[in-house]
Protein backbone atom coordinates (compact mmCIF):
# COMPACT_ATOMS: atom_id res chain seq x y z
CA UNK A 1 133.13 122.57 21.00
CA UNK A 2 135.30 121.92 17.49
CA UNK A 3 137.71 118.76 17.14
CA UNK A 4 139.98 118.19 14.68
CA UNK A 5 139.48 115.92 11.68
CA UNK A 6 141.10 113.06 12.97
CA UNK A 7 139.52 113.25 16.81
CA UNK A 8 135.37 113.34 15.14
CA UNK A 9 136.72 110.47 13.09
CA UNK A 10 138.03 108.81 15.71
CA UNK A 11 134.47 109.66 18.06
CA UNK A 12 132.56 108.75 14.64
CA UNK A 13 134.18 105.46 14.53
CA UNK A 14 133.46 104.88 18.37
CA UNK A 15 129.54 106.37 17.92
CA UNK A 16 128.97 104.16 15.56
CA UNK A 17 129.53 100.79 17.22
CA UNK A 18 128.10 102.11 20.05
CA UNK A 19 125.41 102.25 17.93
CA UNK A 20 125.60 99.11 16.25
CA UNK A 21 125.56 97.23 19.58
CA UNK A 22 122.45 99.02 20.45
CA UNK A 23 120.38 98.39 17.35
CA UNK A 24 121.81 94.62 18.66
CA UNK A 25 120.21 94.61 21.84
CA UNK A 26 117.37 96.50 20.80
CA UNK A 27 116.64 93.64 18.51
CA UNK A 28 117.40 91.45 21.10
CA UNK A 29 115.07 92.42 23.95
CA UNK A 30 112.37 92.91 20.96
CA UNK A 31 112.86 89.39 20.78
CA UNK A 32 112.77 88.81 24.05
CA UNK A 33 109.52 90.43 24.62
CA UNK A 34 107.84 88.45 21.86
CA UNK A 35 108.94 85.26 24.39
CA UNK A 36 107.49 86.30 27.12
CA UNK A 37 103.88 85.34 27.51
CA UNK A 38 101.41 84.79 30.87
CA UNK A 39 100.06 87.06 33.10
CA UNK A 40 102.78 86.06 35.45
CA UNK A 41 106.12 87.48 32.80
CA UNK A 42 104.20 90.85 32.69
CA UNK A 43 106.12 92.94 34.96
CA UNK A 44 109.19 91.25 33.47
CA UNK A 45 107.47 92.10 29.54
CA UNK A 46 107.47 96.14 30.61
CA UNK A 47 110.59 96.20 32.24
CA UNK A 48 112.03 94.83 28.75
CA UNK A 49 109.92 96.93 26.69
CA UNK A 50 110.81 100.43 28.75
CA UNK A 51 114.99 98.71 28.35
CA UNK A 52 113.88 99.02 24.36
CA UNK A 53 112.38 102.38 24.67
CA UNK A 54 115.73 103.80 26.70
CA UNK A 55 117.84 102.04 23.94
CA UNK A 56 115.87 103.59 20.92
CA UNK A 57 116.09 107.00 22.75
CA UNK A 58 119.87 106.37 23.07
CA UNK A 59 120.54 105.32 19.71
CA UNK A 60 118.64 108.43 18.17
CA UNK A 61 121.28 110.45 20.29
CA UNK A 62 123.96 108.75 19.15
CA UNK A 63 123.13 108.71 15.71
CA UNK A 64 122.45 112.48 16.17
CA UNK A 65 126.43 112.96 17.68
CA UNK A 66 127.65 110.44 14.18
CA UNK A 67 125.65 113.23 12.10
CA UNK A 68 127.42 115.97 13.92
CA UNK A 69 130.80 114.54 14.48
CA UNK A 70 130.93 113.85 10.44
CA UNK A 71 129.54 116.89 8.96
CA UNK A 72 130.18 119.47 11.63
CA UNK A 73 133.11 118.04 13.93
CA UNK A 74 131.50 119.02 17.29
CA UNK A 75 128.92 117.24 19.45
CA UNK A 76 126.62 120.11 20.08
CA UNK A 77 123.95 117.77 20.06
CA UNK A 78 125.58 115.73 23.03
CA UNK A 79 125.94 119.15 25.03
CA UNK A 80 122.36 120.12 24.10
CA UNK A 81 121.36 116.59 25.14
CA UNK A 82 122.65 117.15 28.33
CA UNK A 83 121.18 120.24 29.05
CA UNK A 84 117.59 119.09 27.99
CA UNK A 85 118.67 116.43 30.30
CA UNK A 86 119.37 118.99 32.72
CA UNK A 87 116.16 121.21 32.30
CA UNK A 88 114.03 117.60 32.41
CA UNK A 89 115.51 117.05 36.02
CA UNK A 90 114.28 120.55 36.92
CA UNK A 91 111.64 120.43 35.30
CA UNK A 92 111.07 116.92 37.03
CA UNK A 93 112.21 118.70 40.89
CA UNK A 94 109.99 121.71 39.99
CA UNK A 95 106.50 119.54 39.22
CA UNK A 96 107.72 117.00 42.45
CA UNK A 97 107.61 120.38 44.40
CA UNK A 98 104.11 121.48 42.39
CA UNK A 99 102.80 118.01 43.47
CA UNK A 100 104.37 117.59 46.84
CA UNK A 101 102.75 121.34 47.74
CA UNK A 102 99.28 120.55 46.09
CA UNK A 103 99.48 117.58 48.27
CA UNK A 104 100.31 119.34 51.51
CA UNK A 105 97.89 121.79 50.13
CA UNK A 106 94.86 119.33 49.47
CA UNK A 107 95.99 117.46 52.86
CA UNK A 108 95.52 120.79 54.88
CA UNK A 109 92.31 121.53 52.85
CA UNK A 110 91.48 118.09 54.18
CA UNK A 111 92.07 118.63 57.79
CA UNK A 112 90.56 122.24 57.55
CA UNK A 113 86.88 120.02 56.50
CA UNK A 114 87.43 117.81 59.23
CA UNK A 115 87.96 120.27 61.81
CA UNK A 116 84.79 122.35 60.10
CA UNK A 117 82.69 118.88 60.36
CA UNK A 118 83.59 118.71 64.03
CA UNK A 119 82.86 122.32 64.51
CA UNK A 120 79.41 121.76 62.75
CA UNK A 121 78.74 118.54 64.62
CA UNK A 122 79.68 120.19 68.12
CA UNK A 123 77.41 122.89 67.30
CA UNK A 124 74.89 120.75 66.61
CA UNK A 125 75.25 119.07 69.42
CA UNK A 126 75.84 122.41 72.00
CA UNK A 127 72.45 123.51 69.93
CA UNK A 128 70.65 120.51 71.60
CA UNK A 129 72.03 120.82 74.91
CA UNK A 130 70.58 124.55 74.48
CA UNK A 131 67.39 123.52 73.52
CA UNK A 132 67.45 120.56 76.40
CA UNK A 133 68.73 122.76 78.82
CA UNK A 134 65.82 125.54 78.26
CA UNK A 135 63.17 122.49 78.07
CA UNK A 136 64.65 121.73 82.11
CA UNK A 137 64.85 125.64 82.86
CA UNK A 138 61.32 125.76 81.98
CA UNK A 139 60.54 122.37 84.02
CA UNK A 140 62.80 123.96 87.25
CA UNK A 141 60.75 127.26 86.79
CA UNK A 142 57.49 125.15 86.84
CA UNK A 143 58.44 122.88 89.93
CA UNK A 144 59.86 125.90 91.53
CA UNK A 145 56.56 127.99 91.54
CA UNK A 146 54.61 124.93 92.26
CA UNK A 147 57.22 124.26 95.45
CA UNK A 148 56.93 128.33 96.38
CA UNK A 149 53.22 127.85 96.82
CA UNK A 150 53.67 124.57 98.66
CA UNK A 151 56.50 126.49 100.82
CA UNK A 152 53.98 129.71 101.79
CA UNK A 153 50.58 127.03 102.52
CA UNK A 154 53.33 125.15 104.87
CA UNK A 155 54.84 128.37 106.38
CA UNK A 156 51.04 130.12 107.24
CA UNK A 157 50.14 126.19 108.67
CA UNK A 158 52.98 126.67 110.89
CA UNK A 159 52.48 129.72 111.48
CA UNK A 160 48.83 129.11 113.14
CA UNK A 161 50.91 126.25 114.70
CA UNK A 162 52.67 127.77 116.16
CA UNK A 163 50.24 131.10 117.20
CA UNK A 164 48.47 127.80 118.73
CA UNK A 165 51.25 126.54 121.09
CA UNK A 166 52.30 129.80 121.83
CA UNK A 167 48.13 130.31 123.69
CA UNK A 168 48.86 127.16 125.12
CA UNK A 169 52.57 127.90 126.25
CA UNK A 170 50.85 131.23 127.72
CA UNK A 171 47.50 129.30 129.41
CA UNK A 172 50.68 126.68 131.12
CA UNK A 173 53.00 129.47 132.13
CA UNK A 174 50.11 131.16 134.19
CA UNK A 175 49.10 127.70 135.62
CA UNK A 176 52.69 127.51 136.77
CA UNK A 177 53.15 131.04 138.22
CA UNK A 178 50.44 130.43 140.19
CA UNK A 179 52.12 126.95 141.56
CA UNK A 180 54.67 128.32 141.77
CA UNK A 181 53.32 131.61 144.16
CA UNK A 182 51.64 128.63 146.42
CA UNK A 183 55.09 127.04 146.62
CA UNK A 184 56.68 130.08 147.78
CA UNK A 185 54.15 130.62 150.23
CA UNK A 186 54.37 127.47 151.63
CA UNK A 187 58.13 127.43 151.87
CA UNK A 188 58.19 130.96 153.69
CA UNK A 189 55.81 129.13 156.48
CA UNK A 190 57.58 126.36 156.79
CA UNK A 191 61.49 128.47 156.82
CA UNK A 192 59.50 130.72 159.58
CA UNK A 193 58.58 127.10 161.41
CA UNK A 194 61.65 125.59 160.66
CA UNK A 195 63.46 129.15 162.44
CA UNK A 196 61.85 129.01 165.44
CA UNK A 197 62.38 125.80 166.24
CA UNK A 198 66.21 126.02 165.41
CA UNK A 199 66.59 128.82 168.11
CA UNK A 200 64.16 127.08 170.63
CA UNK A 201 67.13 123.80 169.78
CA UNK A 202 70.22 126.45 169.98
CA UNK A 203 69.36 127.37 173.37
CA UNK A 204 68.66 124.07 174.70
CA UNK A 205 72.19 122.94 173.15
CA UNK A 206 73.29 126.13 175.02
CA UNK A 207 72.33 125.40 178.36
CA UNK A 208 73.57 121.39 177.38
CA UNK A 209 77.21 122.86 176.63
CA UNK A 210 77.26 125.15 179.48
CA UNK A 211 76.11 121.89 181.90
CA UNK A 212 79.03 119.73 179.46
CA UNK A 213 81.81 122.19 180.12
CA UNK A 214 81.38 122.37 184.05
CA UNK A 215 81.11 118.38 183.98
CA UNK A 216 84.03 118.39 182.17
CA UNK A 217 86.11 120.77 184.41
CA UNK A 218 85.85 118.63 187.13
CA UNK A 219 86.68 115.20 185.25
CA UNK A 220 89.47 117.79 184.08
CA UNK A 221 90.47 118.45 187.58
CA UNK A 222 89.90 114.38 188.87
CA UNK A 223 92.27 113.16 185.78
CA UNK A 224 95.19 115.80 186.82
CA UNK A 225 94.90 114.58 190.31
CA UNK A 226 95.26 110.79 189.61
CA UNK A 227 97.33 112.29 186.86
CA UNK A 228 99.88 113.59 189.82
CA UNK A 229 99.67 110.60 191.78
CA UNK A 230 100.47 108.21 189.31
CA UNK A 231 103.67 110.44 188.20
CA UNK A 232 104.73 110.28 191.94
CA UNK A 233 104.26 106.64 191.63
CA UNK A 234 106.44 106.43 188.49
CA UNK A 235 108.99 108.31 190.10
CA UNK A 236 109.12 106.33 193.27
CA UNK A 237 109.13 103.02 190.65
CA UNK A 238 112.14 104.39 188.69
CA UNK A 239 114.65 104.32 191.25
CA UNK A 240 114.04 101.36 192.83
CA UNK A 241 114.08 100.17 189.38
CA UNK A 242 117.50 101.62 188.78
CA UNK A 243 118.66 100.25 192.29
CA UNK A 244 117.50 97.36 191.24
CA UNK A 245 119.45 97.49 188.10
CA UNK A 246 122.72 97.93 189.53
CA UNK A 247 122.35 95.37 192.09
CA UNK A 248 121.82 93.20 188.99
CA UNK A 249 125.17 94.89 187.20
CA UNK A 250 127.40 93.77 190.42
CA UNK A 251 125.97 90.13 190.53
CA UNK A 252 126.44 89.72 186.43
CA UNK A 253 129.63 91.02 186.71
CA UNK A 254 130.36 88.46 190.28
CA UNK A 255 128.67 85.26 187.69
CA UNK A 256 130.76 86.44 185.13
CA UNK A 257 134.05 86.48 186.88
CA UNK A 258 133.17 83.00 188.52
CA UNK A 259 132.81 81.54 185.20
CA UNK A 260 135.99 82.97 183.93
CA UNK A 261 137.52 81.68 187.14
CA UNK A 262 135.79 77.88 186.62
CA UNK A 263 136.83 77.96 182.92
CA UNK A 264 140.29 78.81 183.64
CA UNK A 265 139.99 76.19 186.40
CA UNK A 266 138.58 73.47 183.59
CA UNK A 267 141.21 74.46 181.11
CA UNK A 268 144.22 73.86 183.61
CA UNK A 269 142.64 70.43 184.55
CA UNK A 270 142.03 69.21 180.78
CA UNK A 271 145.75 70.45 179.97
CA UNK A 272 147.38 68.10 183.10
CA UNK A 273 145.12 65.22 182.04
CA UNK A 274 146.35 65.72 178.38
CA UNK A 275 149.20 66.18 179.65
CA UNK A 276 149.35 63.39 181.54
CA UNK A 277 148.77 60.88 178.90
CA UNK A 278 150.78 62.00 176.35
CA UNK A 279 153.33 61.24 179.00
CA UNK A 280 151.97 57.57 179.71
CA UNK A 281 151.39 57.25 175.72
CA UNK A 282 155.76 58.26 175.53
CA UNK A 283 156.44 55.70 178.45
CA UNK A 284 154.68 53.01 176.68
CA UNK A 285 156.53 53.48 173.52
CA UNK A 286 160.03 53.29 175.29
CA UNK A 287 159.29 50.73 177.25
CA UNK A 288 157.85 48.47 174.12
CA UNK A 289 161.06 49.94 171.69
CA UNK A 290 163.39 49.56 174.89
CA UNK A 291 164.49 53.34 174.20
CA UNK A 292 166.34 55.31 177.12
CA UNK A 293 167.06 54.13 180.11
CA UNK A 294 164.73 51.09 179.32
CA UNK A 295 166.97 50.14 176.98
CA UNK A 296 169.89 49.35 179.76
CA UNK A 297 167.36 47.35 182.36
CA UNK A 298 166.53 45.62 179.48
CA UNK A 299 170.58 44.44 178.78
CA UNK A 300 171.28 44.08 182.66
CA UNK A 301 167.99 41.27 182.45
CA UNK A 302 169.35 39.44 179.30
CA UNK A 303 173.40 39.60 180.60
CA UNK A 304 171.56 37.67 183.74
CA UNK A 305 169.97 35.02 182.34
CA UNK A 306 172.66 34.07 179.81
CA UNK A 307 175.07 33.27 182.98
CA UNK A 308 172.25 31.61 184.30
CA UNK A 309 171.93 29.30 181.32
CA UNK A 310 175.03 28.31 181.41
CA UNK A 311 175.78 27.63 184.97
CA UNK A 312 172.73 25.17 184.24
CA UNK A 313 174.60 23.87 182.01
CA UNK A 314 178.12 23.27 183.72
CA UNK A 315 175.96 21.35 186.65
């Protein structure tokens, strides 16, 4: 990129106290890194000392862009500084990706071993439940034979056991038949006993039924008899009863119409004697209040004595 005369002088002019002030502070953090002393101004020390690096970097670049802005009127140099720039952040990205990969890589590698450690150490392991396993097979195998034998010198014991019990069982079941043959012979003697003297009892309760029904035909015959007389009796007892009963009827009904006749009798007499002295209790009040004809008896008996009085008097 070309710039006219007066534009690179211009830039030149600019470049240069750019880098004037950075030869400055370049002196100045050399200075201040000559200050700093202790272990604890350390990090502080290389933080100031990579500043001084960055501004001796920058200062060759700008002196660079003076040389070209002077003699050649371009800044080449600043383009080309920008695209090393450029290629050092790829270059940066692209070893970041180289190292972030190697990592992933070595990380994987790493849980590949661990996974082949457990597979190893399961193995081992599966190896010695094997071999443990086939150590209690062969211990099984050993206690089963020795249990097989024990199983066939128990079964031919029980078998002679039971060959044994079964002669017995045989000797018993004879003994028993042969009870049992007496039994039934003694049983059909006694059923043949016990027969005949059930028919030699079913006759005699014949003849006793025969002798029961004939006593009981006559008791039959007595009972209807009395039976007869007594409903003749009944009979003959019922009307007189009912005779009887309306002979009672017409003297209950005679009592009955006496009493109405002596209450009617009592009510007329209790009415008169009321009657009467409410009439005595009505003379007494008009004689004592002189009501009526009291009242004029009364006047004739005063009008009397007045003239009385006073032909006392005029004597």
């Amino acid at each position: 990129m070309s710039l006219s005369r007066i534009q690179s002088l211009r830039l030149a002019a600019v470049v240069e106290d750019c880098a004037d002030q950075l030869e400055i502070l370049g002196h100045t953090l050399t200075v201040q890194i000559r200050k700093e002393r202790g272990d604890s101004a350390s990090q502080e020390k290389a933080r100031l000392t990579k500043l001084r690096r960055d501004c001796q970097s920058i200062t060759q670049q700008v002196s660079l862009l003076h040389v070209d802005l002077e003699e050649k009127q371009c800044i080449t140099s600043l383009v080309q500084l920008g695209e090393e720039e450029e290629q050092k952040k790829r270059d940066d990205q692209m070893r970041r990706e180289a190292k972030k990969e190697l990592e992933q890589r070595n990380q994987a590698l790493r849980i590949q071993h661990e996974e082949t450690q457990e597979k190893k150490e399961k193995l081992k392991d599966l190896s010695k439940q094997a071999r443990d396993l086939q150590h209690k097979m062969e211990d099984l195998s050993v206690k089963m034979a020795h249990r097989k034998k024990l199983e066939e010198k128990n079964l031919e014991l029980q078998l002679q056991q039971t060959q044994r019990e079964g002669s017995q069982a045989e000797k018993l079941l004879e003994h028993e038949q042969e009870l049992l043959q007496r039994q039934i012979k003694e049983e059909t003697r006694v059923h043949e006993e016990s027969e005949t003297f059930l028919q030699r009892r079913n006759e005699e309760v014949q003849q006793l039924q025969e002798q029961w029904q004939q006593s009981t035909k006559q008791r039959l015959q007595e009972k209807e008899q009395r039976l007869n007389t007594e409903s003749c009796n009944i009979t003959v007892n019922l009307d007189r009863l009912m005779e009887m009963k309306r002979m009672y009827r017409g003297m209950e009904q005679v009592v009955m119409e006496d009493r109405e006749e002596q209450e009617k009798l009592r009510q007329e007499q209790a009415k008169a004697r009321a009657v009467t002295k409410v009439q005595a209790w009505w003379r007494g009040c008009m004689v004592r209040r002189c009501l009526g004809s009291f009242k004029k008896e009364e006047d004739k008996k005063g009008k009397k004595k007045k003239k009385e009085g006073k032909k006392k008097k005029k004597k």
